[in-house]
Protein backbone atom coordinates (compact mmCIF):
# COMPACT_ATOMS: atom_id res chain seq x y z
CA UNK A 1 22.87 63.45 27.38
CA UNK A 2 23.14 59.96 27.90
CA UNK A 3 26.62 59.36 26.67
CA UNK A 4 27.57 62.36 29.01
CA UNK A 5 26.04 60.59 31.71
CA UNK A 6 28.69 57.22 30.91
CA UNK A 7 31.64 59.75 30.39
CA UNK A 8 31.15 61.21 33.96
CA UNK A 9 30.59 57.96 35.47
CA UNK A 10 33.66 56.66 33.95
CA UNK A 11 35.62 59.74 35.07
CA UNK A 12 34.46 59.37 38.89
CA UNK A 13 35.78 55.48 38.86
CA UNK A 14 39.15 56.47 37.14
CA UNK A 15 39.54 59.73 39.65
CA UNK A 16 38.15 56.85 42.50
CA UNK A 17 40.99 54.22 41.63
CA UNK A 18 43.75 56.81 41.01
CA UNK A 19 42.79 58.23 45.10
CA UNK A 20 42.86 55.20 45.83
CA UNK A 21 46.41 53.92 44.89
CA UNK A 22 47.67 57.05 46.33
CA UNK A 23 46.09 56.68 49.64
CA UNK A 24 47.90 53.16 49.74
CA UNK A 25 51.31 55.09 48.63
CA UNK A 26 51.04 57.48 51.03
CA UNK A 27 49.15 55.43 54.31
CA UNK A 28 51.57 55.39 57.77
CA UNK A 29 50.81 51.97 57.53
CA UNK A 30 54.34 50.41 56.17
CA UNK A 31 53.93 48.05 53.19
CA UNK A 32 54.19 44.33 54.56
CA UNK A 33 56.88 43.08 51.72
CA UNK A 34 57.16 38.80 52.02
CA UNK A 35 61.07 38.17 50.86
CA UNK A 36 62.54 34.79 49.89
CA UNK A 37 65.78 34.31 51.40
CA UNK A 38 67.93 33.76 48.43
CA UNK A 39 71.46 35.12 47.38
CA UNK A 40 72.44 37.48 45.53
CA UNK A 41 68.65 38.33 45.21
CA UNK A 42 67.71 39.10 49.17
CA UNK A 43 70.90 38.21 51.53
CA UNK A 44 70.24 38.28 55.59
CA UNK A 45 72.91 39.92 57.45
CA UNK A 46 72.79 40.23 60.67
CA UNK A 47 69.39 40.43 62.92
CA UNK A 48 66.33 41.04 60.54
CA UNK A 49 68.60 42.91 58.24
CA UNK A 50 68.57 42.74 54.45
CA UNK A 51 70.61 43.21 51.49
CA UNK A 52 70.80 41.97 47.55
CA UNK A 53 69.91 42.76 44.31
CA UNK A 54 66.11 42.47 44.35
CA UNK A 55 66.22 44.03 48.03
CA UNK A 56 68.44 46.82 46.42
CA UNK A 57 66.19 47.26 44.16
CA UNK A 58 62.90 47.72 45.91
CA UNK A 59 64.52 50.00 48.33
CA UNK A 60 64.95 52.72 45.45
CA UNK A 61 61.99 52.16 44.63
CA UNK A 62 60.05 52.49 48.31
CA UNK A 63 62.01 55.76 48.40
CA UNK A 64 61.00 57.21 44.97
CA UNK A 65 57.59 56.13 46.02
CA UNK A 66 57.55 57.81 49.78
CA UNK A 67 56.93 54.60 51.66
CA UNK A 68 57.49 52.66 54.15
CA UNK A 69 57.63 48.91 54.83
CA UNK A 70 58.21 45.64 56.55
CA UNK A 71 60.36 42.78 55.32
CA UNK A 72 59.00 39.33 56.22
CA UNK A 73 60.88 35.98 55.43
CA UNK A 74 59.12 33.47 53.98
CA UNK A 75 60.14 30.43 52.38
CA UNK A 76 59.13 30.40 48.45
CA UNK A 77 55.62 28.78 48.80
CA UNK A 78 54.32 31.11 51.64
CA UNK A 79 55.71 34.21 49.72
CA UNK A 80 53.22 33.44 46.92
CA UNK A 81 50.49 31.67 48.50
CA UNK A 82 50.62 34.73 51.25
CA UNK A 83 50.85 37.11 48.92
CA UNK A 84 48.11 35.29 46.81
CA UNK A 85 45.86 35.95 49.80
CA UNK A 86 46.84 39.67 50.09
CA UNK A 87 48.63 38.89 53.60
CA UNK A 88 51.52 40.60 52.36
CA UNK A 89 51.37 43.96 49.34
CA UNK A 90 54.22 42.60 47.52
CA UNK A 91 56.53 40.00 47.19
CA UNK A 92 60.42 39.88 46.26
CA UNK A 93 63.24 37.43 45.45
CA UNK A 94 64.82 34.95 43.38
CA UNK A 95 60.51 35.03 42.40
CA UNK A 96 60.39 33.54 38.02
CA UNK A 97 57.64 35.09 36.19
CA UNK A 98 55.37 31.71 35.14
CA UNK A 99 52.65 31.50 33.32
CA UNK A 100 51.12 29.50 36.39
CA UNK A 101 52.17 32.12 39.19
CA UNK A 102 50.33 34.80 36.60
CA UNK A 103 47.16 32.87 36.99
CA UNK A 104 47.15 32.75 40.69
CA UNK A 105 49.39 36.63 40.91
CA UNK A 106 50.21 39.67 39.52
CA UNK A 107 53.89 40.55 38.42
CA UNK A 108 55.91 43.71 38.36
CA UNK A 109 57.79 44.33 34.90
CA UNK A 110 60.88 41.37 34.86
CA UNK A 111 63.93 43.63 36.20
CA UNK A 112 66.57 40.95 34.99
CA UNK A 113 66.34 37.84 32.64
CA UNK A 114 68.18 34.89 33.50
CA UNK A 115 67.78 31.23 32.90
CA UNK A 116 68.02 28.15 34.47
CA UNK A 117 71.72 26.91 34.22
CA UNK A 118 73.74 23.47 34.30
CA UNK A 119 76.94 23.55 36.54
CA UNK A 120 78.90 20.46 36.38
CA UNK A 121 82.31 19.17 38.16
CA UNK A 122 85.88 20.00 35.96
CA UNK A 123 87.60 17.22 35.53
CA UNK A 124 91.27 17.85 37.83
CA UNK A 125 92.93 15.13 35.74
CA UNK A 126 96.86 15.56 35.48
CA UNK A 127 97.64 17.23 32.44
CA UNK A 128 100.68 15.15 32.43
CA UNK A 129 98.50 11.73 32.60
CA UNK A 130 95.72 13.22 30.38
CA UNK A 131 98.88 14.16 27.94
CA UNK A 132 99.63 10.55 28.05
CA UNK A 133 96.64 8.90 27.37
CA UNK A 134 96.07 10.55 24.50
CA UNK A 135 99.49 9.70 23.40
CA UNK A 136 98.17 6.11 23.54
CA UNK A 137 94.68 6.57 22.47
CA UNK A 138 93.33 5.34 19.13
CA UNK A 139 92.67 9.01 17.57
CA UNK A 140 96.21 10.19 18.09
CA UNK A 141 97.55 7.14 16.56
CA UNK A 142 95.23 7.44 13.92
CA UNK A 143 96.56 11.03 13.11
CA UNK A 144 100.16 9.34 13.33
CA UNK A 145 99.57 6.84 10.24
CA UNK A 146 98.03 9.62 8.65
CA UNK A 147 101.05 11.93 9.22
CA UNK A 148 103.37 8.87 8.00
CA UNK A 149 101.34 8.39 4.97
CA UNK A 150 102.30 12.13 3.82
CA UNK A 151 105.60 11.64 4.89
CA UNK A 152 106.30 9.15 2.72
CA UNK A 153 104.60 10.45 -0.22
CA UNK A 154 106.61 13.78 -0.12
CA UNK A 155 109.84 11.24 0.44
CA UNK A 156 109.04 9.34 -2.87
CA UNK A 157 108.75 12.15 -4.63
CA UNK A 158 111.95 13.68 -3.56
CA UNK A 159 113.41 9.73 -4.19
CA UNK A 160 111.77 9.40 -7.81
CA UNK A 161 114.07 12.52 -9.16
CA UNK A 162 117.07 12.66 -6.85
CA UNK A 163 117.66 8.95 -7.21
CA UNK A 164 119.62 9.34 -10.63
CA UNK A 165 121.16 12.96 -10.42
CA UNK A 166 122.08 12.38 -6.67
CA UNK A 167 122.39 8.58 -5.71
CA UNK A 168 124.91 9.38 -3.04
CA UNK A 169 121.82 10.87 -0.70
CA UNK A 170 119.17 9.03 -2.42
CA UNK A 171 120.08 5.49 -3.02
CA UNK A 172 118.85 4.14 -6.54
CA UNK A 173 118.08 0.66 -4.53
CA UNK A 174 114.03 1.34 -3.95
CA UNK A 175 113.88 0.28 -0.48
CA UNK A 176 117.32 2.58 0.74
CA UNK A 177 115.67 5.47 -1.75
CA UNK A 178 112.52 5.45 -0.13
CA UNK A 179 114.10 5.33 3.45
CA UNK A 180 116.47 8.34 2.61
CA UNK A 181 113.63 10.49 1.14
CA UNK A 182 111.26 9.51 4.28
CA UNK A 183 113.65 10.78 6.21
CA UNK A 184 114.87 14.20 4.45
CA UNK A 185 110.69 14.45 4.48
CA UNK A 186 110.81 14.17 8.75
CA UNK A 187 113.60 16.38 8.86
CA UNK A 188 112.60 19.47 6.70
CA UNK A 189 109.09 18.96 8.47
CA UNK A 190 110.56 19.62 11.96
CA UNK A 191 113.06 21.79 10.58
CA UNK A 192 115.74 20.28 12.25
CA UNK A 193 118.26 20.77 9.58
CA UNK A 194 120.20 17.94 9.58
CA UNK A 195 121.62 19.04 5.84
CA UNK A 196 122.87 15.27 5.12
CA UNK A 197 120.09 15.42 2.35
CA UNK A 198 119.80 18.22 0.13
CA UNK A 199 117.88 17.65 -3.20
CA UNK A 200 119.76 19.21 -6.29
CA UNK A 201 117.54 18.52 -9.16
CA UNK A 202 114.37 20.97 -10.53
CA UNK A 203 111.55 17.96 -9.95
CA UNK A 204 113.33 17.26 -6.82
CA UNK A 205 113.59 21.52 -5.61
CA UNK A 206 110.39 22.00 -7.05
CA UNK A 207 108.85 19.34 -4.20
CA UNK A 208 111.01 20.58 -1.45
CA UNK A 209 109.23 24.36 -2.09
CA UNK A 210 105.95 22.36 -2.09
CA UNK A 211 107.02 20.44 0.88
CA UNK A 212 108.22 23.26 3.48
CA UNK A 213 105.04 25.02 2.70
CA UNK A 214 102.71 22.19 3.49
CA UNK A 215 104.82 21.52 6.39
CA UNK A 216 103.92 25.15 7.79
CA UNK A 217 100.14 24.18 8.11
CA UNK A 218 100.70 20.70 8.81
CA UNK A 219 102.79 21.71 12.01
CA UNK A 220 100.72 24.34 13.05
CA UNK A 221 97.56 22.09 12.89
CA UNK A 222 98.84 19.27 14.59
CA UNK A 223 100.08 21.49 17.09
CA UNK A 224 96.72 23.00 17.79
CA UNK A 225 94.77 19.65 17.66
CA UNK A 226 96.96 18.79 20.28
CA UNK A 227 96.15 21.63 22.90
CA UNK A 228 92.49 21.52 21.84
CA UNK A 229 92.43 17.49 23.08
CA UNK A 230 94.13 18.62 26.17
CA UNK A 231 91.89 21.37 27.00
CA UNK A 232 88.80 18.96 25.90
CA UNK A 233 90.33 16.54 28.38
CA UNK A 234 90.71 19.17 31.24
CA UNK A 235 87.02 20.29 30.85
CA UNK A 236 85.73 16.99 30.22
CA UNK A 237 82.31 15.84 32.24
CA UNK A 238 79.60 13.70 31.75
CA UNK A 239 77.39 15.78 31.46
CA UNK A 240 77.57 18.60 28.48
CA UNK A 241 74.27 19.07 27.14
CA UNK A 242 70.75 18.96 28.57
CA UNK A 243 70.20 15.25 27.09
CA UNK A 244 73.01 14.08 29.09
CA UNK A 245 71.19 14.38 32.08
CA UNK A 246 68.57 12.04 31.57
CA UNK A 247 71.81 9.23 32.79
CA UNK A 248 72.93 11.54 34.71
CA UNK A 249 72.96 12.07 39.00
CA UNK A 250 70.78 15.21 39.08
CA UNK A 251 70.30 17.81 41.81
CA UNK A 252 67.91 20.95 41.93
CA UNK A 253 65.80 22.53 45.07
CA UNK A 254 62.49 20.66 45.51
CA UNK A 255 59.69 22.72 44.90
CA UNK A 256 61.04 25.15 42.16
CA UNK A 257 60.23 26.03 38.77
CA UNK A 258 63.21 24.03 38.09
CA UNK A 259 62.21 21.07 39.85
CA UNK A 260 58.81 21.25 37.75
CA UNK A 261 60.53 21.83 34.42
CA UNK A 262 63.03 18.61 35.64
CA UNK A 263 59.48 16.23 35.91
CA UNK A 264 58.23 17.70 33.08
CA UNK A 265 61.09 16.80 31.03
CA UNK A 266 61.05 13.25 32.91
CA UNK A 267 65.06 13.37 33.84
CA UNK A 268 65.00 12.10 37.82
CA UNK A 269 66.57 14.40 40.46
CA UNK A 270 67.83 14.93 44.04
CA UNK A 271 65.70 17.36 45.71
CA UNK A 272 67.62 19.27 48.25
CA UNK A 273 66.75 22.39 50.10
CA UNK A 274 69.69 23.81 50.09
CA UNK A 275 71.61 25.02 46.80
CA UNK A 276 75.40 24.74 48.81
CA UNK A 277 74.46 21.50 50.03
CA UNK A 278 74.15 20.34 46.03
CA UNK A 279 77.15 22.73 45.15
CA UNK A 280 79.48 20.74 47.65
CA UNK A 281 78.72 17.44 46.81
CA UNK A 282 79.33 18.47 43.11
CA UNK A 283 82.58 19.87 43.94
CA UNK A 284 83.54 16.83 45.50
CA UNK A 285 82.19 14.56 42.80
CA UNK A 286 79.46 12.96 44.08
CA UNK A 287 76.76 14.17 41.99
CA UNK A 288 77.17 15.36 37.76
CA UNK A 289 75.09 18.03 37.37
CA UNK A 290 73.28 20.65 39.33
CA UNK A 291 71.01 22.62 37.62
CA UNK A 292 68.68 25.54 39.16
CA UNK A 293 68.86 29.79 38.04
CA UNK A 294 71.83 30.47 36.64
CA UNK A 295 72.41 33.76 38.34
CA UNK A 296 72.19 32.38 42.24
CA UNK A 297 74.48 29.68 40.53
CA UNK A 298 77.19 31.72 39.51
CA UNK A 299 77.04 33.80 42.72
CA UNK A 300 77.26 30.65 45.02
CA UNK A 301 80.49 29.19 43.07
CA UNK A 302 81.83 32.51 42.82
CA UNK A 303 81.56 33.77 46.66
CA UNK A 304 81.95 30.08 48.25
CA UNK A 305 85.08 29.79 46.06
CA UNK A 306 84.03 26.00 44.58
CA UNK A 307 87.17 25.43 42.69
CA UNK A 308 86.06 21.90 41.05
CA UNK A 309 82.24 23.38 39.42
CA UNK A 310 82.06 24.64 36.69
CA UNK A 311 79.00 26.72 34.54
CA UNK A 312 78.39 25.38 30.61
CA UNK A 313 77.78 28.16 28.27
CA UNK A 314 74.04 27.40 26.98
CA UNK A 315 71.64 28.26 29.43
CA UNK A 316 68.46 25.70 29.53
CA UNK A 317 65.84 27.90 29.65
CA UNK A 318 65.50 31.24 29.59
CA UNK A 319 63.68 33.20 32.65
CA UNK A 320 62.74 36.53 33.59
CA UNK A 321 62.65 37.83 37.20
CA UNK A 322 60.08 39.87 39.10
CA UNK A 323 58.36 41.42 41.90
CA UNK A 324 54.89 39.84 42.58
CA UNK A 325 52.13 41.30 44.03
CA UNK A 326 48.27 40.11 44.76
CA UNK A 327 46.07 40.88 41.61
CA UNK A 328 44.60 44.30 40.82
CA UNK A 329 46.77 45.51 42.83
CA UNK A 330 46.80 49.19 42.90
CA UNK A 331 50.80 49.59 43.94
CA UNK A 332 51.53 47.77 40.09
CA UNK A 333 51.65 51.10 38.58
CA UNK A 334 53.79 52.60 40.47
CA UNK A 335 56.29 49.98 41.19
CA UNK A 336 56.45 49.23 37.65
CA UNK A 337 56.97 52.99 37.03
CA UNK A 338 59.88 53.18 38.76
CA UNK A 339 61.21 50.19 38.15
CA UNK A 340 61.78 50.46 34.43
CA UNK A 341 63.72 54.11 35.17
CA UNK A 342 65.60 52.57 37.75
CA UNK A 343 66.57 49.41 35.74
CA UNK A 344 68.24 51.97 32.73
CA UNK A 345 70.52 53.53 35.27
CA UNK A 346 74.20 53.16 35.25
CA UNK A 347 73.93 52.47 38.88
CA UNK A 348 71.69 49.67 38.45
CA UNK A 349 74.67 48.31 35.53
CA UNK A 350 76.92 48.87 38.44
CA UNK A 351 75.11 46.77 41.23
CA UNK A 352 74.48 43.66 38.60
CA UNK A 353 78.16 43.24 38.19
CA UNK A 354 78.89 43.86 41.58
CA UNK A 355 75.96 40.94 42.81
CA UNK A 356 76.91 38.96 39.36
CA UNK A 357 79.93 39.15 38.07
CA UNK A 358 80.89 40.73 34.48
């Protein structure tokens, strides 16, 4: 009897909690929804007036839900500390799910994982000048005496049997030999074709064969270590690699999850509230790295067209993005419900590229 007593106890609460959430879904009271201005996640346009991914995204949802609600903008603080003290039912934006935020909030299921990025200036060097330098630098004349060094060794081979059967091309005298078997060696390499020098004995054919086959890959190597310098040259920055940026002029948005991983990591920064301001100033090379979520990155260099910033591949740390909403909330459910079937649509595939890119 007793144990049927617990189970209908236990039934009441459950039926109690479940009335509950759906009187909030379905009160004429509109949600009060706290958004953090932040492109391409919530974009104002125009008086009061909303669009972006996470704004996108929370629409579908209010409709699959039956509800109605207020946007409010808040700057990122007073989304979660408002939303912390249940002034607002939910909040949405550029909003990282942290383990400290979870302590203090509740968070919808991540609807996109991104990751904090690096952007850095590309170096607008001539190629013409770059070319130049490297024509002068230490590694390409390195590769030169190396490139010599074969060149003569295929020469003196050539020289050691042509210099009895065919003197006429390759001098007996060693110092006229070797000169007229370096040089059949540079010729047949750049297959210029001279045909002043043509071996005619077997030891002196059988290099040749050797030779124009090693040539092939020599060629094509030294042609693609050159392109790979310039393109290394063109992309060229100081910074390439999160330890660079510990000597490096640093910018991020003050009070962010970035800015906190920044000082816990001990690498000093700008702090600026703005991410175009820190954008700009990279594209015009005052600063040599900027580093915040890679997503809002890529969207601000792609839609304000900065020509000179660039994104490195590795992203720094990897985040996931979220809805938050004040704990035990009863709208989690739901929202998380919907969210997940939304997120495996093709039309949700379709809105990431449009806000994102490919």
């Amino acid at each position: 009897m007793r144990h049927f007593v617990f189970a209908f106890i236990a039934v009441l609460i459950s039926s109690s909690a479940f009335a509950q959430q759906e009187t909030n879904l379905e009160s004429e009271q509109p949600l009060k929804v706290a958004v953090r201005v932040n492109a391409p996640f919530v974009i104002e346009h125009g008086n009061q007036q909303y669009k972006g991914l996470a704004v996108q995204l929370w629409q579908d949802i209010a409709d699959r839900l039956n509800v109605t609600y207020e946007l409010h903008p808040l700057p990122l603080e007073e989304v979660i500390t408002g939303v912390e003290r249940g002034d607002y039912d939910l909040g949405l934006g550029a909003l990282t799910i942290t383990s400290a935020r979870e302590s203090r909030l509740d968070f919808s299921q991540p609807f996109i994982n991104g990751g904090l990025a690096i952007a850095v200036p590309v170096n607008n060097e001539s190629t013409w000048w770059a070319m130049t330098k490297r024509f002068v630098s230490f590694d390409f004349l390195y590769i030169i005496m190396i490139l010599s060094l074969v060149l003569f060794i295929a020469g003196a081979l050539v020289w050691y049997f042509e210099r009895k059967e065919n003197p006429d091309e390759f001098s007996e005298q060693p110092l006229k030999g070797l000169g007229a078997g370096f040089w059949w060696a540079a010729v047949t390499m750049t297959t210029v074709g001279y045909g002043d020098k043509s071996p005619r004995s077997l030891g002196g054919r059988a290099v040749s064969l050797i030779w124009m086959f090693t040539c092939v890959i020599i060629i094509s190597s030294f042609t693609a270590s050159i392109a790979s310098s310039l393109t290394v040259s063109k992309f060229q920055s100081k910074v390439s690699s999160v330890e660079d940026l510990g000597n490096a002029r640093v910018a991020t948005i003050g009070v962010s999850a970035t800015a906190r991983w920044l000082d816990d990591k001990n690498i000093g920064y700008e702090s600026v509230t703005d991410l175009n301001t820190a954008l700009a100033k990279l594209n015009r090379g005052q600063l040599d790295a900027v580093v915040y979520d890679e997503p809002i990155i890529r969207y601000q260099i792609r839609t304000q067209s900065y020509n000179n910033v660039r994104v490195l591949p590795d992203r720094v740390l990897s985040q996931d993005y979220g809805f938050v909403l004040p704990q035990g909330s009863a709208l989690r459910e739901s929202i998380n419900r919907e969210l997940l079937a939304i997120i495996q649509t093709e039309t949700w595939r379709q809105e990431l590229n449009r806000y994102l890119g490919q």
